[in-house]
PDB file of N, CA and C in Angstrom:
ATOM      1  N   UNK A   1      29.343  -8.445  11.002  1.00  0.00           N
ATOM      2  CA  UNK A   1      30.466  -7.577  11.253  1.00  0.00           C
ATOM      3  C   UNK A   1      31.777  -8.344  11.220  1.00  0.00           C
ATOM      4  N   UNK A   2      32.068  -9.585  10.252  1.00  0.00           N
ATOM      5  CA  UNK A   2      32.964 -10.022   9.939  1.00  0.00           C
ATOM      6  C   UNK A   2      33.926  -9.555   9.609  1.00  0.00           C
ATOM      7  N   UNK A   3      33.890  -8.567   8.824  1.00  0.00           N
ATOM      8  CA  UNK A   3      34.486  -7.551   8.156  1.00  0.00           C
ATOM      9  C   UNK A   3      35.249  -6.447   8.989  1.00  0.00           C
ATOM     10  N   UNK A   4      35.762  -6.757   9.883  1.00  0.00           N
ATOM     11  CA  UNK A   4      36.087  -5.595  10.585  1.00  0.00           C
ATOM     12  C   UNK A   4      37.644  -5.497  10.366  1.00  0.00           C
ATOM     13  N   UNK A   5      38.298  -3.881   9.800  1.00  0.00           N
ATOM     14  CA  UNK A   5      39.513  -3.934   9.420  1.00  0.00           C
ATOM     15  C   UNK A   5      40.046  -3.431  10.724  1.00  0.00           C
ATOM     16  N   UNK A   6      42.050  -3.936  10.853  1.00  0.00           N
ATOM     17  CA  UNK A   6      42.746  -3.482  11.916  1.00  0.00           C
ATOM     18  C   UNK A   6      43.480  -2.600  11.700  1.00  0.00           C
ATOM     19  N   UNK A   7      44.329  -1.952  12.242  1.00  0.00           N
ATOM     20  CA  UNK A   7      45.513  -1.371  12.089  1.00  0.00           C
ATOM     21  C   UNK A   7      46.657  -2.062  12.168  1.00  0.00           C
ATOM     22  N   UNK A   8      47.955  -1.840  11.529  1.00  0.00           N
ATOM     23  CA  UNK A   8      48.862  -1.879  11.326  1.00  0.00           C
ATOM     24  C   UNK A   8      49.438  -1.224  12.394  1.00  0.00           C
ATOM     25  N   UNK A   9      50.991  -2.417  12.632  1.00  0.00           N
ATOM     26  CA  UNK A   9      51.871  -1.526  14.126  1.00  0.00           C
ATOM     27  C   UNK A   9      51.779   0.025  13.944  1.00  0.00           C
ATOM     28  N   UNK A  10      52.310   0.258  12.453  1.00  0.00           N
ATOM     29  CA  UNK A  10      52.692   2.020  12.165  1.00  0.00           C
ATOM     30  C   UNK A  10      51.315   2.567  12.056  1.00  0.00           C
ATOM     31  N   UNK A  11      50.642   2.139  11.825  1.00  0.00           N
ATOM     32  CA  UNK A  11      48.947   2.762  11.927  1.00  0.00           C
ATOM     33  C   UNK A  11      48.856   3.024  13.293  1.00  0.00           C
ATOM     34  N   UNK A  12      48.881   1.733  14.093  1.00  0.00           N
ATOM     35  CA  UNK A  12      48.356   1.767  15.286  1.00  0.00           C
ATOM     36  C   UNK A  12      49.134   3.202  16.200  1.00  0.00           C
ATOM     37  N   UNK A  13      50.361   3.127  15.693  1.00  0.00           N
ATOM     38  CA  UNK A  13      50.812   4.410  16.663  1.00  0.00           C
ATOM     39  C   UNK A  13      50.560   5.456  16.122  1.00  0.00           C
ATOM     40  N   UNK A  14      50.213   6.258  14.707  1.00  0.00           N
ATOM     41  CA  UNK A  14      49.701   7.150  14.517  1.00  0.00           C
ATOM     42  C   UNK A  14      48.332   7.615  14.880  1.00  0.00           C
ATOM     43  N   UNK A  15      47.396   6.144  15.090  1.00  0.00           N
ATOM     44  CA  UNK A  15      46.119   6.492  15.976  1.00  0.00           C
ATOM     45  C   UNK A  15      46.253   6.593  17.662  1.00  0.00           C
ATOM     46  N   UNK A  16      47.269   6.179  17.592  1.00  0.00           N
ATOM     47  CA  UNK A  16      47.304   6.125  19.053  1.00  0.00           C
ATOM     48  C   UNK A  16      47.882   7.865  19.694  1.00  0.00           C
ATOM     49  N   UNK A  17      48.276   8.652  18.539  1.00  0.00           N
ATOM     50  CA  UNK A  17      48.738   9.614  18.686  1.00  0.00           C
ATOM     51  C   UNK A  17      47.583  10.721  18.963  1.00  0.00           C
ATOM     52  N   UNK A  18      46.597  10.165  17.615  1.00  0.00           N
ATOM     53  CA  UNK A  18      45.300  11.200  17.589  1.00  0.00           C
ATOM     54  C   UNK A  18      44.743  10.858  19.145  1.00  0.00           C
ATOM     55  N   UNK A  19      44.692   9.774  18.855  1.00  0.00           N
ATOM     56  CA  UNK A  19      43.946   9.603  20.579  1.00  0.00           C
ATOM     57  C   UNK A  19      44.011  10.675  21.519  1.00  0.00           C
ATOM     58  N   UNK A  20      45.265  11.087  22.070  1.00  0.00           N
ATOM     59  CA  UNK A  20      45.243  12.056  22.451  1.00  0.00           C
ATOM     60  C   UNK A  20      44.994  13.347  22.189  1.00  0.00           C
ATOM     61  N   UNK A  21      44.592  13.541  21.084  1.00  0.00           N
ATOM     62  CA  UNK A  21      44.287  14.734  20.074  1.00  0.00           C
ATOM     63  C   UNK A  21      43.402  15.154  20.348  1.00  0.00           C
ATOM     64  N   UNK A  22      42.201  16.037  21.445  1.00  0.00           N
ATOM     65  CA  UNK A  22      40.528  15.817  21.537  1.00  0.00           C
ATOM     66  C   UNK A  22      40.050  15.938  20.299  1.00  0.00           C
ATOM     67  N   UNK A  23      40.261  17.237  19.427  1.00  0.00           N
ATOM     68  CA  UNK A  23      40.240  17.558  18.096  1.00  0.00           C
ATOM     69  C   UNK A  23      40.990  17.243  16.901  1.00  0.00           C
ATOM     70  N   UNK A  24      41.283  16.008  17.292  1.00  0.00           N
ATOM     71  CA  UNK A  24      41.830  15.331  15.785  1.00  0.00           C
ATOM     72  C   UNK A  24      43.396  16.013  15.671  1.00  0.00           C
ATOM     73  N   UNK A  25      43.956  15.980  14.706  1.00  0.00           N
ATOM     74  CA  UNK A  25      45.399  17.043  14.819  1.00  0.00           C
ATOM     75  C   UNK A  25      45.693  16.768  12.687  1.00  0.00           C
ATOM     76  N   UNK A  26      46.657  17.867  12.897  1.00  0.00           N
ATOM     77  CA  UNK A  26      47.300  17.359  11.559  1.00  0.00           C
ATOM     78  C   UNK A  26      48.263  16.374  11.049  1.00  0.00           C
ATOM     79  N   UNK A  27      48.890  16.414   9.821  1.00  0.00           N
ATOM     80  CA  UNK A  27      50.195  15.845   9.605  1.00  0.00           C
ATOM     81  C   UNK A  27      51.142  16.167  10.761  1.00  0.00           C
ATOM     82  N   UNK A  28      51.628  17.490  10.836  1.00  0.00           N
ATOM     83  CA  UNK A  28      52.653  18.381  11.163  1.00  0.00           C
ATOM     84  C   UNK A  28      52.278  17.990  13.206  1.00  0.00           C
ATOM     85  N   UNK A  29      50.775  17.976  13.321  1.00  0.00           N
ATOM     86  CA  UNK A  29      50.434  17.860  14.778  1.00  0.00           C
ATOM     87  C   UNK A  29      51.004  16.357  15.103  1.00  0.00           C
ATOM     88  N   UNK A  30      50.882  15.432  14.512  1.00  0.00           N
ATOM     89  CA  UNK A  30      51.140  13.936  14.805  1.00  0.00           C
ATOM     90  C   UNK A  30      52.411  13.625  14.465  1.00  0.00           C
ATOM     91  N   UNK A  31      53.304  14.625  13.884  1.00  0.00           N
ATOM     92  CA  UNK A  31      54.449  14.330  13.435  1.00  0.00           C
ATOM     93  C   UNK A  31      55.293  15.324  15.008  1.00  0.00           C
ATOM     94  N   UNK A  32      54.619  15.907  15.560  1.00  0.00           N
ATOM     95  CA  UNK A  32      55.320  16.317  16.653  1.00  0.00           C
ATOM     96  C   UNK A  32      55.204  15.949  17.925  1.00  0.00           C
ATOM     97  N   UNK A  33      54.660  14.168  17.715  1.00  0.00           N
ATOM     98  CA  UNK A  33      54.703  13.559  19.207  1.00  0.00           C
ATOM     99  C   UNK A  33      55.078  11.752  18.584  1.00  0.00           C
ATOM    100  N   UNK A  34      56.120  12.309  17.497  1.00  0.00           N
ATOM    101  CA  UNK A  34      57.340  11.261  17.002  1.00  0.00           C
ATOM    102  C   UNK A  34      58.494  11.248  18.120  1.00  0.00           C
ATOM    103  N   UNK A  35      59.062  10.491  18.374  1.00  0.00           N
ATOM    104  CA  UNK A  35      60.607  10.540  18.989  1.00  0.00           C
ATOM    105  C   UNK A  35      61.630  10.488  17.794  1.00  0.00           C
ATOM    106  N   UNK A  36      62.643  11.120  17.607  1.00  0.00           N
ATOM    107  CA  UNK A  36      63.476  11.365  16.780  1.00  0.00           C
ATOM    108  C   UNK A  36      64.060   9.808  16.721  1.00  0.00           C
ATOM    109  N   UNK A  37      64.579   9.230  15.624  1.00  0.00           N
ATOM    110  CA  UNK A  37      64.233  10.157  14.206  1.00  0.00           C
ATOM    111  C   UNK A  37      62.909   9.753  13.804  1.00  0.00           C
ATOM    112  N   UNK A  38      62.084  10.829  13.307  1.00  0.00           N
ATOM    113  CA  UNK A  38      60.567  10.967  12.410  1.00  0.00           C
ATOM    114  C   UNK A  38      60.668  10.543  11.679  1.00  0.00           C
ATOM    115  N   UNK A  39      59.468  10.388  11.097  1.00  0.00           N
ATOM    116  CA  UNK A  39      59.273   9.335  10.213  1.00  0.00           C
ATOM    117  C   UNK A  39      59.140  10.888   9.191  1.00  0.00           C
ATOM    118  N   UNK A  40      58.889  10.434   7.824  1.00  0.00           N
ATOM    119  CA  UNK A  40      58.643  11.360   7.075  1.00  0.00           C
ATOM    120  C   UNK A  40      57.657  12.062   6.841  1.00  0.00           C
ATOM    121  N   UNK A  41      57.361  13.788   6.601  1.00  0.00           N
ATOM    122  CA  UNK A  41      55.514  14.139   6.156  1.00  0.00           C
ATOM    123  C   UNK A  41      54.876  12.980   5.655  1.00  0.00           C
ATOM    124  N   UNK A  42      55.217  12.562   4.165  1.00  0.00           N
ATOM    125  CA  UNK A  42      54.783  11.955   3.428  1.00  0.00           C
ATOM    126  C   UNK A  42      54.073  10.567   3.985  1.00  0.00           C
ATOM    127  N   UNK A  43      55.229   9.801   4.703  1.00  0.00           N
ATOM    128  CA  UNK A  43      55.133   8.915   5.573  1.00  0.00           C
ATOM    129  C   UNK A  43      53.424   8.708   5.981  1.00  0.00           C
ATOM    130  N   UNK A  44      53.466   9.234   6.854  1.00  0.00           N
ATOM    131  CA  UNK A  44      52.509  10.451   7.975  1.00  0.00           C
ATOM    132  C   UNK A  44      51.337   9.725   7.240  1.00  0.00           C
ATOM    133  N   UNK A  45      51.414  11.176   6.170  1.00  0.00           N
ATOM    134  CA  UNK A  45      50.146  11.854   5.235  1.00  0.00           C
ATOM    135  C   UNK A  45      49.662  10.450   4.613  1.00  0.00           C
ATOM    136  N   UNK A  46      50.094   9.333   4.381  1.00  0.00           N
ATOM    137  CA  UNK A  46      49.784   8.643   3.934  1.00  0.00           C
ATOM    138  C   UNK A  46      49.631   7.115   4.736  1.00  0.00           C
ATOM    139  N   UNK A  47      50.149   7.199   5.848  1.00  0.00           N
ATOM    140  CA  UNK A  47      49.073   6.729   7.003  1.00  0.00           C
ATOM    141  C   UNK A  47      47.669   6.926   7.023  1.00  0.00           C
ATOM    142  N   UNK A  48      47.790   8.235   7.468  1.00  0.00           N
ATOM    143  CA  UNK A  48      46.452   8.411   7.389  1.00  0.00           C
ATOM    144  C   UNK A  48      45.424   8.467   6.407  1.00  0.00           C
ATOM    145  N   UNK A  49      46.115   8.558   5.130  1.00  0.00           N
ATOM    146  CA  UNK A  49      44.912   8.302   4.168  1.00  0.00           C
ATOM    147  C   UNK A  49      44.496   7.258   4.054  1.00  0.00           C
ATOM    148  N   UNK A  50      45.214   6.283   4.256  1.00  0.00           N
ATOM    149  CA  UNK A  50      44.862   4.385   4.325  1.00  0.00           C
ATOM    150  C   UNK A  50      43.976   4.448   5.786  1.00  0.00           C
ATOM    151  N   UNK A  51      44.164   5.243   6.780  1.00  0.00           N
ATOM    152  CA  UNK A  51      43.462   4.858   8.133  1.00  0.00           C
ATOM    153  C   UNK A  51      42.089   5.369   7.487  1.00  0.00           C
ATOM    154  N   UNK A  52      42.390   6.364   6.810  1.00  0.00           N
ATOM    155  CA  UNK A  52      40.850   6.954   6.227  1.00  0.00           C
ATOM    156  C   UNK A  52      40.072   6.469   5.336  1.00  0.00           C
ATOM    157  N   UNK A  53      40.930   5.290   4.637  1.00  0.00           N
ATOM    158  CA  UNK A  53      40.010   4.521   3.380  1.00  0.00           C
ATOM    159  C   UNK A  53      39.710   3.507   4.327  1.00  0.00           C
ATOM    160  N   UNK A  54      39.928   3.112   5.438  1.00  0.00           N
ATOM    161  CA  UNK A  54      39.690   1.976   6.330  1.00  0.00           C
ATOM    162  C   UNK A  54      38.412   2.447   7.329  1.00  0.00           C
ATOM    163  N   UNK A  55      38.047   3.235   7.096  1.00  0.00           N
ATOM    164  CA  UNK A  55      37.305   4.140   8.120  1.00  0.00           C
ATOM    165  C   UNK A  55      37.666   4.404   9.743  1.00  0.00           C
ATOM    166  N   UNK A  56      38.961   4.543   9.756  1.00  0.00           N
ATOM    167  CA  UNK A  56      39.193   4.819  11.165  1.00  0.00           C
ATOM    168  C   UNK A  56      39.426   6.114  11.696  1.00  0.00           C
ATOM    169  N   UNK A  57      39.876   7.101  10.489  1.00  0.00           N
ATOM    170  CA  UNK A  57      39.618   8.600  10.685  1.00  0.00           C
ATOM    171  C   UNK A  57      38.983   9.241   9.420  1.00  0.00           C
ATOM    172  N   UNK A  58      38.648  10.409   9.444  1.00  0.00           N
ATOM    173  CA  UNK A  58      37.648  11.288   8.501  1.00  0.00           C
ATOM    174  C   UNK A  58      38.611  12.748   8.749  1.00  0.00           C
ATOM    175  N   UNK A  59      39.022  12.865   7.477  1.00  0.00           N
ATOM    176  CA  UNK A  59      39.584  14.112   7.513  1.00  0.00           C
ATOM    177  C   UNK A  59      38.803  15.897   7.423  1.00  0.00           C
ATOM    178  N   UNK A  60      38.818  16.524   8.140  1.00  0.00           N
ATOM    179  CA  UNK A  60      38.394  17.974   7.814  1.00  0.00           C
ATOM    180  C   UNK A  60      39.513  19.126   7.264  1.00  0.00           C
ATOM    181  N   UNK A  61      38.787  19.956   6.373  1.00  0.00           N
ATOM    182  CA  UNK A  61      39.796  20.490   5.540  1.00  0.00           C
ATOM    183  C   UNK A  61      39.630  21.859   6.625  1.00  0.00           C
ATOM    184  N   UNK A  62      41.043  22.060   7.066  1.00  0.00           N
ATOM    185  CA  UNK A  62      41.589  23.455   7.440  1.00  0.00           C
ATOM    186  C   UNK A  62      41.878  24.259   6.512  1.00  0.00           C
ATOM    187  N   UNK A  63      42.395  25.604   7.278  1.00  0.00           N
ATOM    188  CA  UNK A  63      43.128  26.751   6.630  1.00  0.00           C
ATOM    189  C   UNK A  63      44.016  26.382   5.244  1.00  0.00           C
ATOM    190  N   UNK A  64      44.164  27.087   4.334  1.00  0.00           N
ATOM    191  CA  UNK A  64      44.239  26.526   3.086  1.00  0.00           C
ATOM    192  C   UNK A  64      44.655  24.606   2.805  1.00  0.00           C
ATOM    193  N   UNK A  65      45.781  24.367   2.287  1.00  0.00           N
ATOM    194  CA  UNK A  65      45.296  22.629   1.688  1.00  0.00           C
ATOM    195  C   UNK A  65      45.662  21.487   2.702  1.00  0.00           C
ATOM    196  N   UNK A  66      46.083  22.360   4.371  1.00  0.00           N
ATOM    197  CA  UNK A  66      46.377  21.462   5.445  1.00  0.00           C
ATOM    198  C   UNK A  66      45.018  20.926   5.720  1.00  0.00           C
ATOM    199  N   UNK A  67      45.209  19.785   6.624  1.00  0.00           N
ATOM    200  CA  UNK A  67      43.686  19.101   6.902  1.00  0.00           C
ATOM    201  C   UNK A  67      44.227  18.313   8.015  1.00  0.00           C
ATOM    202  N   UNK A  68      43.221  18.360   8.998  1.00  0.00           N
ATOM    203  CA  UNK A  68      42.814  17.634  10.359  1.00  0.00           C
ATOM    204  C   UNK A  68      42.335  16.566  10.402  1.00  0.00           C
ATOM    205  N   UNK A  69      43.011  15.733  10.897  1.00  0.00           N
ATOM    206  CA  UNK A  69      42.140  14.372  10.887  1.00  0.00           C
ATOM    207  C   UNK A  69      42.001  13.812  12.128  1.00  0.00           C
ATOM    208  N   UNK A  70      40.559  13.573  11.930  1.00  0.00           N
ATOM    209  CA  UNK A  70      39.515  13.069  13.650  1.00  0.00           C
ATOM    210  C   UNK A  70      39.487  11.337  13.662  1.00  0.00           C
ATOM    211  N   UNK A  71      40.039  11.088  14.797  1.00  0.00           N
ATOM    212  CA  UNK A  71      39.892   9.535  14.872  1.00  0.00           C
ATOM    213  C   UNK A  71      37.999   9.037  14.581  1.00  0.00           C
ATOM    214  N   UNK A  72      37.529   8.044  14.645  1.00  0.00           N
ATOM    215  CA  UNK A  72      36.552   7.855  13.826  1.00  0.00           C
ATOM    216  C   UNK A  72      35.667   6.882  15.173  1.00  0.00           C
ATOM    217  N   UNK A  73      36.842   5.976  15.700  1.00  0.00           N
ATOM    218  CA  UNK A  73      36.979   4.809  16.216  1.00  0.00           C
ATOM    219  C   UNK A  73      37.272   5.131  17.997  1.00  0.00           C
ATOM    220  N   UNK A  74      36.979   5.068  19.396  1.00  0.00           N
ATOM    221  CA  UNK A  74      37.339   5.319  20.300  1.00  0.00           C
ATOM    222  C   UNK A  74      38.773   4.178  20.573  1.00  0.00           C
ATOM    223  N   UNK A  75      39.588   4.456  21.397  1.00  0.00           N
ATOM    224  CA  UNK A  75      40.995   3.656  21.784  1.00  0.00           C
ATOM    225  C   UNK A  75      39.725   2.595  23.073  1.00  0.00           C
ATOM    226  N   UNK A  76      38.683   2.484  23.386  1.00  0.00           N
ATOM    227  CA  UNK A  76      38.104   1.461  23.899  1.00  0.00           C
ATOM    228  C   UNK A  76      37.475   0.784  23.081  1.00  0.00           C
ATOM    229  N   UNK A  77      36.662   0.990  22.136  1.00  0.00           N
ATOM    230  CA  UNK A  77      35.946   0.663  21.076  1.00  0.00           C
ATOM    231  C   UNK A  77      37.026  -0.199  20.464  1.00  0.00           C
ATOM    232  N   UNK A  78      38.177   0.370  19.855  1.00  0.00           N
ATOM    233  CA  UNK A  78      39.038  -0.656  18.691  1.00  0.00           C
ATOM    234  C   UNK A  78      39.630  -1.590  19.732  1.00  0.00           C
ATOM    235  N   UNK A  79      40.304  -1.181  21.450  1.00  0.00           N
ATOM    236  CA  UNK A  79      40.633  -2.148  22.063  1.00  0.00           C
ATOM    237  C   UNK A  79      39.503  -3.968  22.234  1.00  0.00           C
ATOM    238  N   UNK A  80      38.299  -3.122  22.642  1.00  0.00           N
ATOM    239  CA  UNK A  80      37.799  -4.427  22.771  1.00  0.00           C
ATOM    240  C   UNK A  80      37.055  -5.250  21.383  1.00  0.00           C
ATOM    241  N   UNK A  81      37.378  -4.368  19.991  1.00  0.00           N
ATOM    242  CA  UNK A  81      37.427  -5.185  18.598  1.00  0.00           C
ATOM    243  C   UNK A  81      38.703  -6.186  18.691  1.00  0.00           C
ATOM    244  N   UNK A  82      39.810  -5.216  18.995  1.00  0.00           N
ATOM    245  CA  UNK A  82      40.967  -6.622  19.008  1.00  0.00           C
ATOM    246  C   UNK A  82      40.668  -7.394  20.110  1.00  0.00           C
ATOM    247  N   UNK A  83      40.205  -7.317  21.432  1.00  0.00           N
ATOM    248  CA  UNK A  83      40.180  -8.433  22.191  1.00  0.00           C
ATOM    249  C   UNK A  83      39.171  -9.319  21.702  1.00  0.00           C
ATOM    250  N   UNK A  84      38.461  -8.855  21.138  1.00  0.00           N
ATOM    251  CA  UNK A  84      37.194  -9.989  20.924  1.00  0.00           C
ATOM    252  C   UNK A  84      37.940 -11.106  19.820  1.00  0.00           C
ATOM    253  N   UNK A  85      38.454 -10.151  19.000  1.00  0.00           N
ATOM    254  CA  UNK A  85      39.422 -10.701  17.850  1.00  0.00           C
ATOM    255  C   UNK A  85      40.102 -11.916  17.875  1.00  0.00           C
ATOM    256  N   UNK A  86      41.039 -11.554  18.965  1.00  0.00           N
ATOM    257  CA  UNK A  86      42.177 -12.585  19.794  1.00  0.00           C
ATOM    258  C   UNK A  86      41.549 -13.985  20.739  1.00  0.00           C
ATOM    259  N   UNK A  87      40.125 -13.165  21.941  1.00  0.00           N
ATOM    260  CA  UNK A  87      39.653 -14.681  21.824  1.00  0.00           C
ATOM    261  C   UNK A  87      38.807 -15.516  20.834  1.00  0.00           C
ATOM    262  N   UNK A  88      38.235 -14.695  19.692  1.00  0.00           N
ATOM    263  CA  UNK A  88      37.585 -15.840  18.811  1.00  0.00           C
ATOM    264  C   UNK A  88      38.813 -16.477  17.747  1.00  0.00           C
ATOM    265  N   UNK A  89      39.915 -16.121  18.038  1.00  0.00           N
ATOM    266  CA  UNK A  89      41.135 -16.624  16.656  1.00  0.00           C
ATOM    267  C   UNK A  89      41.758 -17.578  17.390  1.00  0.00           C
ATOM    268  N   UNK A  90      42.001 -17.276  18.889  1.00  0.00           N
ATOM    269  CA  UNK A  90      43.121 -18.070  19.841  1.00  0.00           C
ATOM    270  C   UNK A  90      41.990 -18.776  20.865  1.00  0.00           C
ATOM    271  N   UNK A  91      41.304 -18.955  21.327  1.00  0.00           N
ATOM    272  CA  UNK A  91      40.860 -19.547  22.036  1.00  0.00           C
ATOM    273  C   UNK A  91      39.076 -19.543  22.232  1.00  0.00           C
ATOM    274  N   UNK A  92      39.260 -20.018  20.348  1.00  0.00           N
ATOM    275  CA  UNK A  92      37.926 -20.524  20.481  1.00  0.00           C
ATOM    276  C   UNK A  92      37.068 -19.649  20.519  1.00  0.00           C
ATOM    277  N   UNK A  93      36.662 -18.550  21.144  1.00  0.00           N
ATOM    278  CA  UNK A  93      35.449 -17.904  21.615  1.00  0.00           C
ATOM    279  C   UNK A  93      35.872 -17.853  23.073  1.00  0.00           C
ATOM    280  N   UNK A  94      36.010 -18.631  23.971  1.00  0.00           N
ATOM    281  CA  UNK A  94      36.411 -19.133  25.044  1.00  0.00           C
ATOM    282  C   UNK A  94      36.692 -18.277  26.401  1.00  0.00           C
ATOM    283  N   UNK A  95      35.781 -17.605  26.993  1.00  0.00           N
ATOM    284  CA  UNK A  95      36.338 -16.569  27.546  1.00  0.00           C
ATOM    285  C   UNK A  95      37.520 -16.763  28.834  1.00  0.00           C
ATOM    286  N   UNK A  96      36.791 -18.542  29.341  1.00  0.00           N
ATOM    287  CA  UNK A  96      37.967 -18.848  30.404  1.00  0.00           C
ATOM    288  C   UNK A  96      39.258 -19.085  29.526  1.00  0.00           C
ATOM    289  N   UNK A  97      39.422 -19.419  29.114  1.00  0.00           N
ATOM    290  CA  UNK A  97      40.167 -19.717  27.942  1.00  0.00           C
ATOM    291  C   UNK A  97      41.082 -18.512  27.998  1.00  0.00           C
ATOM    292  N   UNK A  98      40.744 -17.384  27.228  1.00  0.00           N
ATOM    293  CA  UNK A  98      41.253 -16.515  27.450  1.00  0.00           C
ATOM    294  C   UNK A  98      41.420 -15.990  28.621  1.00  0.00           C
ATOM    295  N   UNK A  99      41.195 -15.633  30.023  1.00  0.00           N
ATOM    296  CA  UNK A  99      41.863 -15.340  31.078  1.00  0.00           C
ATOM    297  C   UNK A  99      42.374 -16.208  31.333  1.00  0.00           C
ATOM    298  N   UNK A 100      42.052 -17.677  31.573  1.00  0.00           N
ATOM    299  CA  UNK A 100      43.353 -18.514  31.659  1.00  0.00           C
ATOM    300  C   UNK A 100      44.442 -18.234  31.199  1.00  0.00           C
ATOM    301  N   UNK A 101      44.845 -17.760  30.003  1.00  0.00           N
ATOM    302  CA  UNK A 101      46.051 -17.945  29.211  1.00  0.00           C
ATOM    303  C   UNK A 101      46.751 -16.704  30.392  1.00  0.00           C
ATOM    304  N   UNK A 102      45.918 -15.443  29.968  1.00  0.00           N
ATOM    305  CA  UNK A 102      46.719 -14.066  30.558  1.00  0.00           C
ATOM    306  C   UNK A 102      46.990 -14.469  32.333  1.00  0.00           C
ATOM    307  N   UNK A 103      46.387 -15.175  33.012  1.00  0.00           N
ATOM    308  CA  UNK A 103      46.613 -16.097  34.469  1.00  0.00           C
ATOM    309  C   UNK A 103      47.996 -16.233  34.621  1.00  0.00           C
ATOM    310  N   UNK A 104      48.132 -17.566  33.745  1.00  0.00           N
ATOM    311  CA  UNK A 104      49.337 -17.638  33.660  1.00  0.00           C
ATOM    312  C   UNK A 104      50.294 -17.302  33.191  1.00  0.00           C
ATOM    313  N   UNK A 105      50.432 -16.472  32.030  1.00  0.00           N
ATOM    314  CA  UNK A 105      51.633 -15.948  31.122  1.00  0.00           C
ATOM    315  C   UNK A 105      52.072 -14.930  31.585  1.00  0.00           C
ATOM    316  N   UNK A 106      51.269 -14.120  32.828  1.00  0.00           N
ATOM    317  CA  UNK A 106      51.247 -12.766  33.293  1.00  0.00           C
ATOM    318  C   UNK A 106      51.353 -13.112  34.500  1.00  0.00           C
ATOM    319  N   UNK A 107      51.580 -14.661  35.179  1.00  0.00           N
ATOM    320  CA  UNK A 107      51.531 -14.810  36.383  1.00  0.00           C
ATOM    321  C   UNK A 107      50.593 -13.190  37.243  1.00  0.00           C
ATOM    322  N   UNK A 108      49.555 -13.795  37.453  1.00  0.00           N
ATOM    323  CA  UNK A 108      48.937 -12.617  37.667  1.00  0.00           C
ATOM    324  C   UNK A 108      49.016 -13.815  39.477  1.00  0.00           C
ATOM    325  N   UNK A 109      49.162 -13.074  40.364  1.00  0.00           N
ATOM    326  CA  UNK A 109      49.224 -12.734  42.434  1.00  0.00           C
ATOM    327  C   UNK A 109      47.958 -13.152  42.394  1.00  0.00           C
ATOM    328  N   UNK A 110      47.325 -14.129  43.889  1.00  0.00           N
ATOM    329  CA  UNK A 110      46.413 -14.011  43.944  1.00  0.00           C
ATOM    330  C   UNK A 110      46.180 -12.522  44.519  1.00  0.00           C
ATOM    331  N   UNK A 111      46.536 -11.778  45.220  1.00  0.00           N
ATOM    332  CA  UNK A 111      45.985 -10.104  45.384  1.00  0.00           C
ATOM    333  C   UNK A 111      45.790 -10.132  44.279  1.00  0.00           C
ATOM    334  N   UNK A 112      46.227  -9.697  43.391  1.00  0.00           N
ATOM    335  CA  UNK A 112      45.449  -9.029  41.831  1.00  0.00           C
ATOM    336  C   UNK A 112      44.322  -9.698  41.322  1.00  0.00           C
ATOM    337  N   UNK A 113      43.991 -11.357  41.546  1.00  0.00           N
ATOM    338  CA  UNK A 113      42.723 -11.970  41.210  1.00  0.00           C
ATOM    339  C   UNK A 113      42.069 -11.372  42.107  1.00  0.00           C
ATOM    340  N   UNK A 114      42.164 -11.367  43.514  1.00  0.00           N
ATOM    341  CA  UNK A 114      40.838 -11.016  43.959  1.00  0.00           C
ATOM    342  C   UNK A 114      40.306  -9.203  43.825  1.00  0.00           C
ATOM    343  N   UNK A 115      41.810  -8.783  43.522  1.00  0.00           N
ATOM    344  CA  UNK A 115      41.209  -7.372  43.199  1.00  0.00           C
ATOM    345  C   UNK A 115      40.237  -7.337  41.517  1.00  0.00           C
ATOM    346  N   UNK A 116      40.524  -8.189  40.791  1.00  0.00           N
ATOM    347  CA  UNK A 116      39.592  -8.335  39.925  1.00  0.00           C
ATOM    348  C   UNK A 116      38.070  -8.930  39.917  1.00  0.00           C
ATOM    349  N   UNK A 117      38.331  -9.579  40.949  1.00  0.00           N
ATOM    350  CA  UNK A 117      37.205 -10.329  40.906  1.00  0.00           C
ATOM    351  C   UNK A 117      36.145  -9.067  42.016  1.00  0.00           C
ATOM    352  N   UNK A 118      36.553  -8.403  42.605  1.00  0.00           N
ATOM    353  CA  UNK A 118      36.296  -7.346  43.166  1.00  0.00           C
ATOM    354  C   UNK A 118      35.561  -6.542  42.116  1.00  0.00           C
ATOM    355  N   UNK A 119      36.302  -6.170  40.814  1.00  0.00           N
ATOM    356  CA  UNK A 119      35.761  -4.840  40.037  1.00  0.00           C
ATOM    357  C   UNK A 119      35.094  -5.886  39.386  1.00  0.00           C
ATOM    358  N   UNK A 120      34.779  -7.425  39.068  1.00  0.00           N
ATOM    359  CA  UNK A 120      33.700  -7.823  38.266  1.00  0.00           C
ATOM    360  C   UNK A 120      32.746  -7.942  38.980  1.00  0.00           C
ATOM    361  N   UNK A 121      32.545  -7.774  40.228  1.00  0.00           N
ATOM    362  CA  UNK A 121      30.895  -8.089  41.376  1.00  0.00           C
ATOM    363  C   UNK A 121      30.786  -6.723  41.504  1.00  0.00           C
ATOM    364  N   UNK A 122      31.668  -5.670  41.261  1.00  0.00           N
ATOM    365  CA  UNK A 122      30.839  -4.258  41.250  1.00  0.00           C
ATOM    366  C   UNK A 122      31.214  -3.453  42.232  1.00  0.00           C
TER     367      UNK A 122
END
C-alpha cells in the first residue's frame, strides 16, 4: 500500500466539505459552504473529478446531468493515512519520535500529558 494518493490543500477542503455531507452533495451543494469569493462551478466540478480518478469520491448520477458525489474515504481513515505518512517521512517510523516533536512544538502542559496518558490506559 505504497501507493497511497493525497489530496491537495484545494482538494482537501472540498473533501472536507463532503465530509459533512451524510449523502455526498453536488457541485452547486459544495459550492454553498465556500466563503465568498467562490471559487468557480467549473473549478469545483473538476476537483472532484481528479478526487474521483484518485479514488476518493464516486460520483452518482442525479436528476437529469447533475451528479452527487459520495466521499469514498472516512475524514478518520485519510487522517490517520496522513499521520502514518508524516511519521514514516519525518521521523523515521518513530512513534516517540513523533510525539516528541508535537511535545514540544505544541508545548503541550503536563495536565494535558496526563490527560492523555489517561485516554491511552483506557
Amino acid at each position: 500500500m505504497k501507493d497511497k494518493k493525497t489530496l491537495t490543500k484545494a482538494e482537501m477542503q472540498v473533501m472536507s466539505i463532503l465530509w459533512t455531507m451524510p449523502n455526498g452533495g453536488s457541485v452547486y451543494d459544495v459550492l454553498e459552504h465556500y466563503d465568498e469569493p467562490k471559487p468557480a462551478y467549473t473549478t469545483v466540478a473538476t476537483f472532484l473529478k481528479i478526487m474521483q480518478n484518485k479514488g476518493f469520491v464516486r460520483s452518482e448520477r442525479m436528476q437529469g446531468r447533475q451528479q452527487r458525489f459520495v466521499p469514498l474515504v472516512s475524514k478518520e481513515d485519510y487522517t490517520r493515512q496522513v499521520m502514518d505518512e508524516v511519521k514514516d517521512n519525518f521521523f523515521d517510523g518513530s512513534k516517540l519520535s513523533f510525539v516528541r516533536y508535537f511535545m514540544k512544538e505544541e508545548k503541550i502542559s503536563a495536565e494535558e500529558l496526563q490527560e492523555l496518558i489517561k485516554m491511552v490506559e483506557g
